[in-house]
Structure formats: C-alpha cells, structure tokens
C-alpha atoms as a PDB file:
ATOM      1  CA  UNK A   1     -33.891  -6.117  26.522  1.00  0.00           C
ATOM      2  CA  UNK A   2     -33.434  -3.819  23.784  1.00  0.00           C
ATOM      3  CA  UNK A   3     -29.815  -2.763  22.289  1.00  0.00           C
ATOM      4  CA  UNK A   4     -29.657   0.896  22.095  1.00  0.00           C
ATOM      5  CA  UNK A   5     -28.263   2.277  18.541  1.00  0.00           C
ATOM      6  CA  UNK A   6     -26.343   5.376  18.296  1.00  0.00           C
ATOM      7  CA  UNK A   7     -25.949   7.155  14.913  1.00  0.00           C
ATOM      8  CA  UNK A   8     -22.132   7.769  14.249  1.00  0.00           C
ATOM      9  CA  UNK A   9     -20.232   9.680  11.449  1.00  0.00           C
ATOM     10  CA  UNK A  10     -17.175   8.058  10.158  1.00  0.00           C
ATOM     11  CA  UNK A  11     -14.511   9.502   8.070  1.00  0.00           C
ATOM     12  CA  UNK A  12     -11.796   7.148   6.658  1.00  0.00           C
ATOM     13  CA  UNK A  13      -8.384   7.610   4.777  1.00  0.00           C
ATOM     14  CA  UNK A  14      -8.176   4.781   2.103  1.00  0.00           C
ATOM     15  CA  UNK A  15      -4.974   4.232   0.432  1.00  0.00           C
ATOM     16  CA  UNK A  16      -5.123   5.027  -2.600  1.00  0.00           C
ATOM     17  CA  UNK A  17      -3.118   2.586  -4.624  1.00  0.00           C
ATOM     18  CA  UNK A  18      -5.207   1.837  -7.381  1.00  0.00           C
ATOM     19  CA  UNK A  19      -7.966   2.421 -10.158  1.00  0.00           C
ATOM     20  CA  UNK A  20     -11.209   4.251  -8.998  1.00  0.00           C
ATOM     21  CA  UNK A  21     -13.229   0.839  -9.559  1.00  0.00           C
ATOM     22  CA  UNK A  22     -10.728  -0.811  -6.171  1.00  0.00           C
ATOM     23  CA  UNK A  23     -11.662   2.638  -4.778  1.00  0.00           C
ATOM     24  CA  UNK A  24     -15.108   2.067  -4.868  1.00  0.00           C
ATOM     25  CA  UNK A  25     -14.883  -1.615  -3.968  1.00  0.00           C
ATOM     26  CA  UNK A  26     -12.751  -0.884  -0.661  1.00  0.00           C
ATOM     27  CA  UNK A  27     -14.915   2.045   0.387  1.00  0.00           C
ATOM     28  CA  UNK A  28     -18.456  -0.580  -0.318  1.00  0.00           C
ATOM     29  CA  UNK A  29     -16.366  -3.171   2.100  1.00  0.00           C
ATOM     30  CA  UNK A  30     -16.400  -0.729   4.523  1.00  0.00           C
ATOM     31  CA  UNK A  31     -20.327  -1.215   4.982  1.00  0.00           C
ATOM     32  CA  UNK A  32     -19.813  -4.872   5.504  1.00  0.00           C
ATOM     33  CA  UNK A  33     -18.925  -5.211   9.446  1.00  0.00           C
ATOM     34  CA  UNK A  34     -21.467  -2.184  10.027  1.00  0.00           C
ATOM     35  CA  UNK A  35     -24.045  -4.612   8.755  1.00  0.00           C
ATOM     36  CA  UNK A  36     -22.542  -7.553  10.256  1.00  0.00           C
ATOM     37  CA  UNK A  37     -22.555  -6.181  13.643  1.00  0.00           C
ATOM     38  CA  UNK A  38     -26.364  -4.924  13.408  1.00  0.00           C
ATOM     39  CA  UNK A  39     -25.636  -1.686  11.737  1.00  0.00           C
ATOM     40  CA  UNK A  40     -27.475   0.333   8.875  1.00  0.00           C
ATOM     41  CA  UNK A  41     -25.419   2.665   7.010  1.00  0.00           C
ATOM     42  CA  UNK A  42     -27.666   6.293   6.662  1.00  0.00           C
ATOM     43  CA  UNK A  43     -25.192   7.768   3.916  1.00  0.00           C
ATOM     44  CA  UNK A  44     -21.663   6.862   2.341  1.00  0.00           C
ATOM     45  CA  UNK A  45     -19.731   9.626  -0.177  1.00  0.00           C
ATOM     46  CA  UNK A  46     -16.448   9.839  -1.648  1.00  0.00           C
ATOM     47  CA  UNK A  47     -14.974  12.610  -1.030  1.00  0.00           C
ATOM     48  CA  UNK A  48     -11.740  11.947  -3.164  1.00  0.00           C
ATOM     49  CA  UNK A  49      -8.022  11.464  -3.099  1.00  0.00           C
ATOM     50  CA  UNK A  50      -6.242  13.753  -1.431  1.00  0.00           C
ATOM     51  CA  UNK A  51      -2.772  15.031  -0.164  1.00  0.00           C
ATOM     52  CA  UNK A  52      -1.721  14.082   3.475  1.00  0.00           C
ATOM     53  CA  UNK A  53      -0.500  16.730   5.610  1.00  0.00           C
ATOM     54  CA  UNK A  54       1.889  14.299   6.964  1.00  0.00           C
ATOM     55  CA  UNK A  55       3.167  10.856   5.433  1.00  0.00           C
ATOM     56  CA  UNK A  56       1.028   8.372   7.426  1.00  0.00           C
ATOM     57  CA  UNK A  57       2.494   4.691   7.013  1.00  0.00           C
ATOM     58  CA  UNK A  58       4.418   5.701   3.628  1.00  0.00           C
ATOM     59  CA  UNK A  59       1.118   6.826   2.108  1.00  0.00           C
ATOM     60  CA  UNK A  60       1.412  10.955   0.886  1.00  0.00           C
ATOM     61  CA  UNK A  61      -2.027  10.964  -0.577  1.00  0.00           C
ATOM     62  CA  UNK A  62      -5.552   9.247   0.641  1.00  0.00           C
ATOM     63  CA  UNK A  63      -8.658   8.308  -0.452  1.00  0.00           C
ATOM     64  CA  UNK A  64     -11.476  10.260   1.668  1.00  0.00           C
ATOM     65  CA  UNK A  65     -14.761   8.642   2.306  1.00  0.00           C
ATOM     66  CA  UNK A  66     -17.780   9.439   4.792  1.00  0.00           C
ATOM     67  CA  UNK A  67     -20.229   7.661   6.267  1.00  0.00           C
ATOM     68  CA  UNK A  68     -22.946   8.202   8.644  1.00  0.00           C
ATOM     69  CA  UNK A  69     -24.301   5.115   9.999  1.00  0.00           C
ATOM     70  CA  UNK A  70     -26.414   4.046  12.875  1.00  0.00           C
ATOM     71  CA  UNK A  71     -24.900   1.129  15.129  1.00  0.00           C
ATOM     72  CA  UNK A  72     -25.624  -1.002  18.445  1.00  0.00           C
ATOM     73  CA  UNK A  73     -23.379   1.081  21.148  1.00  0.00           C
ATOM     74  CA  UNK A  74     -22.236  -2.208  22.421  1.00  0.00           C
ATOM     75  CA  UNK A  75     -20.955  -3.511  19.473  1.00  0.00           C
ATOM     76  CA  UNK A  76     -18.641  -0.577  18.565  1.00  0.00           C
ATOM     77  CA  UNK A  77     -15.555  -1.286  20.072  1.00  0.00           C
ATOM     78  CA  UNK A  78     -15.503  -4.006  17.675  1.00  0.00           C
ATOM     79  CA  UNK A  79     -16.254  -2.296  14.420  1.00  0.00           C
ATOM     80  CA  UNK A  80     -12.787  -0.260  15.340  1.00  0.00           C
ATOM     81  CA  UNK A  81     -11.755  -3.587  15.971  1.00  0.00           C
ATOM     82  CA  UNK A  82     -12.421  -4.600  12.780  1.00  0.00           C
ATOM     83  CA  UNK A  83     -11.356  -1.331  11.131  1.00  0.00           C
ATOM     84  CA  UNK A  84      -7.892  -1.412  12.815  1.00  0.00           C
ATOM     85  CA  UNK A  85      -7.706  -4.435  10.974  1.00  0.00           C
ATOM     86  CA  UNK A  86      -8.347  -3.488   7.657  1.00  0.00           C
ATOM     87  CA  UNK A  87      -4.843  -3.050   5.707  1.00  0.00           C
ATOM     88  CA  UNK A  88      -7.137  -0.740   3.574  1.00  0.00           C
ATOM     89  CA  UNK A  89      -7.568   1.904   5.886  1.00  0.00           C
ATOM     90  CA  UNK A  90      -4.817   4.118   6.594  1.00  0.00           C
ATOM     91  CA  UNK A  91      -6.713   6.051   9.406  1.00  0.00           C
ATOM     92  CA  UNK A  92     -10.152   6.336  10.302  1.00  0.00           C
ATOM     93  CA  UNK A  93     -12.276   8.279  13.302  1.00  0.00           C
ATOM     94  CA  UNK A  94     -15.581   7.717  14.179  1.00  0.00           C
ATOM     95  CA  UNK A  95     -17.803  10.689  15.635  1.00  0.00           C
ATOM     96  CA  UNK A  96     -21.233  10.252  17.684  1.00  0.00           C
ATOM     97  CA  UNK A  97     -22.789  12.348  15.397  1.00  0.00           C
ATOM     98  CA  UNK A  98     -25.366  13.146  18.262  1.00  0.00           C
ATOM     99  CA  UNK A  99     -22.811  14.946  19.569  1.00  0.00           C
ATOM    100  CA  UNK A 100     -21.827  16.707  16.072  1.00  0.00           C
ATOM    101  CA  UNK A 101     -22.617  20.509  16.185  1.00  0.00           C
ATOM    102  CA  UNK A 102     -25.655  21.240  13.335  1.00  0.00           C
ATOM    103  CA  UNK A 103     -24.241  21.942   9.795  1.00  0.00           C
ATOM    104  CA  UNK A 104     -24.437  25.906   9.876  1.00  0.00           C
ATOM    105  CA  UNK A 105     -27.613  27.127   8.383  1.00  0.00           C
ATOM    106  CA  UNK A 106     -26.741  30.131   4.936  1.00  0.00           C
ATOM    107  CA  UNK A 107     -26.545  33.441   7.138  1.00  0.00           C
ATOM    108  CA  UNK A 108     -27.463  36.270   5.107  1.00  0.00           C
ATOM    109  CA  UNK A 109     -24.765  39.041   4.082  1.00  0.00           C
ATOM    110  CA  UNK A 110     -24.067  41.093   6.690  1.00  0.00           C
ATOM    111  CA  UNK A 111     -25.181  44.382   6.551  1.00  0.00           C
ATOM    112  CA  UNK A 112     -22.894  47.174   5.610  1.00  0.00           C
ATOM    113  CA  UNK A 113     -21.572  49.033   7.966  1.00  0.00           C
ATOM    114  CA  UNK A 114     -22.303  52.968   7.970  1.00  0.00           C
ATOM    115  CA  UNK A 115     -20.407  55.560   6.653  1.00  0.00           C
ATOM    116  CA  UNK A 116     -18.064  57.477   8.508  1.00  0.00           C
ATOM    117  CA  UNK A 117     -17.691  61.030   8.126  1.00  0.00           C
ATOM    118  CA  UNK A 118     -15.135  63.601   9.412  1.00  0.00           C
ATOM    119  CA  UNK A 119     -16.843  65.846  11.516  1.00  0.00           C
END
C-alpha cells in the first residue's frame, strides 16, 4: 500500500532572539522532522523579522519563514506534534497548499474610463 503525500505550505514565527547565523540555523532545523517523517521540502525563504500585531508569549517581533513542502498525510499530525514542541517557534500554521487559491496572475491596467461631458 502506498502512503499518499500532500504538498503543504507552512509559515512559521521564529523568535527572534539572536544573530542572523541562529536565524538561519533554527529556520534549517525546521526541515529536519519534515525529512524524518518522509517529507521533501519544495522551497524554504526568509521572509524576515518582523513586528507582531499582538505580543505572543512575550515576543513583540518574529522571525518569518516559509516553506512549501510535500509530506505523507498520515504522518502530519505529528510534524505539528513536533512543531508544538519546538521552543523555537512562537507560532506556526500549516496550509494544504492544494487547497491554496493560485498566486494572481499581473492583470493589465485597467482601461480608462470615458469622459463625461455635460450635455
């Protein structure tokens, strides 16, 4: 029987206590129980640190990082498992990117509308 892999995007807030080479270390762990469990990891970007809307766990500002990664469906209830875990994390959701609308093609300019005149 085959496992069936689903391709997921995952966006997580690392704290971000730290120099930019921990940054980059924390956010390469991240791949680790992906692979572990099965997993190959499609794409992985920093997106950089950021303000918080909201303190979350006495952190104001976060280090944002995506990933889009494709998993075993059965095994990912324990990669957030395994993410809950991770006193590196601050917050993290993960998206079935199957599911994710398609990133909007450029529209052109829209025309101008006509002239009105008094009549």
């Amino acid at each position: 029987m085959t496992t069936k892999h689903g391709i997921y995007e995952a966006l997580f807030i690392l704290r971000s206590a730290g120099t930019e080479q921990e940054l980059s270390r924390s956010a390469a762990q991240l791949e680790e129980p992906i692979k572990r469990l099965g997993g190959r990891i499609d794409t992985s970007q920093s997106m950089g640190r950021r303000r918080l809307a909201f303190r979350i766990s006495k952190q104001a500002e976060g280090h944002y990082h995506l990933m889009r990664f494709s998993a075993p469906t059965d095994q990912l209830r324990e990669l957030e498992r395994l993410f809950r875990l991770n006193d590196g994390i601050v917050r993290f959701m993960i998206l079935n990117a199957e599911e994710l609308p398609a990133p909007a093609a450029a529209s052109p300019e829209p025309a101008a509308a006509p002239a009105r005149g008094r009549n």
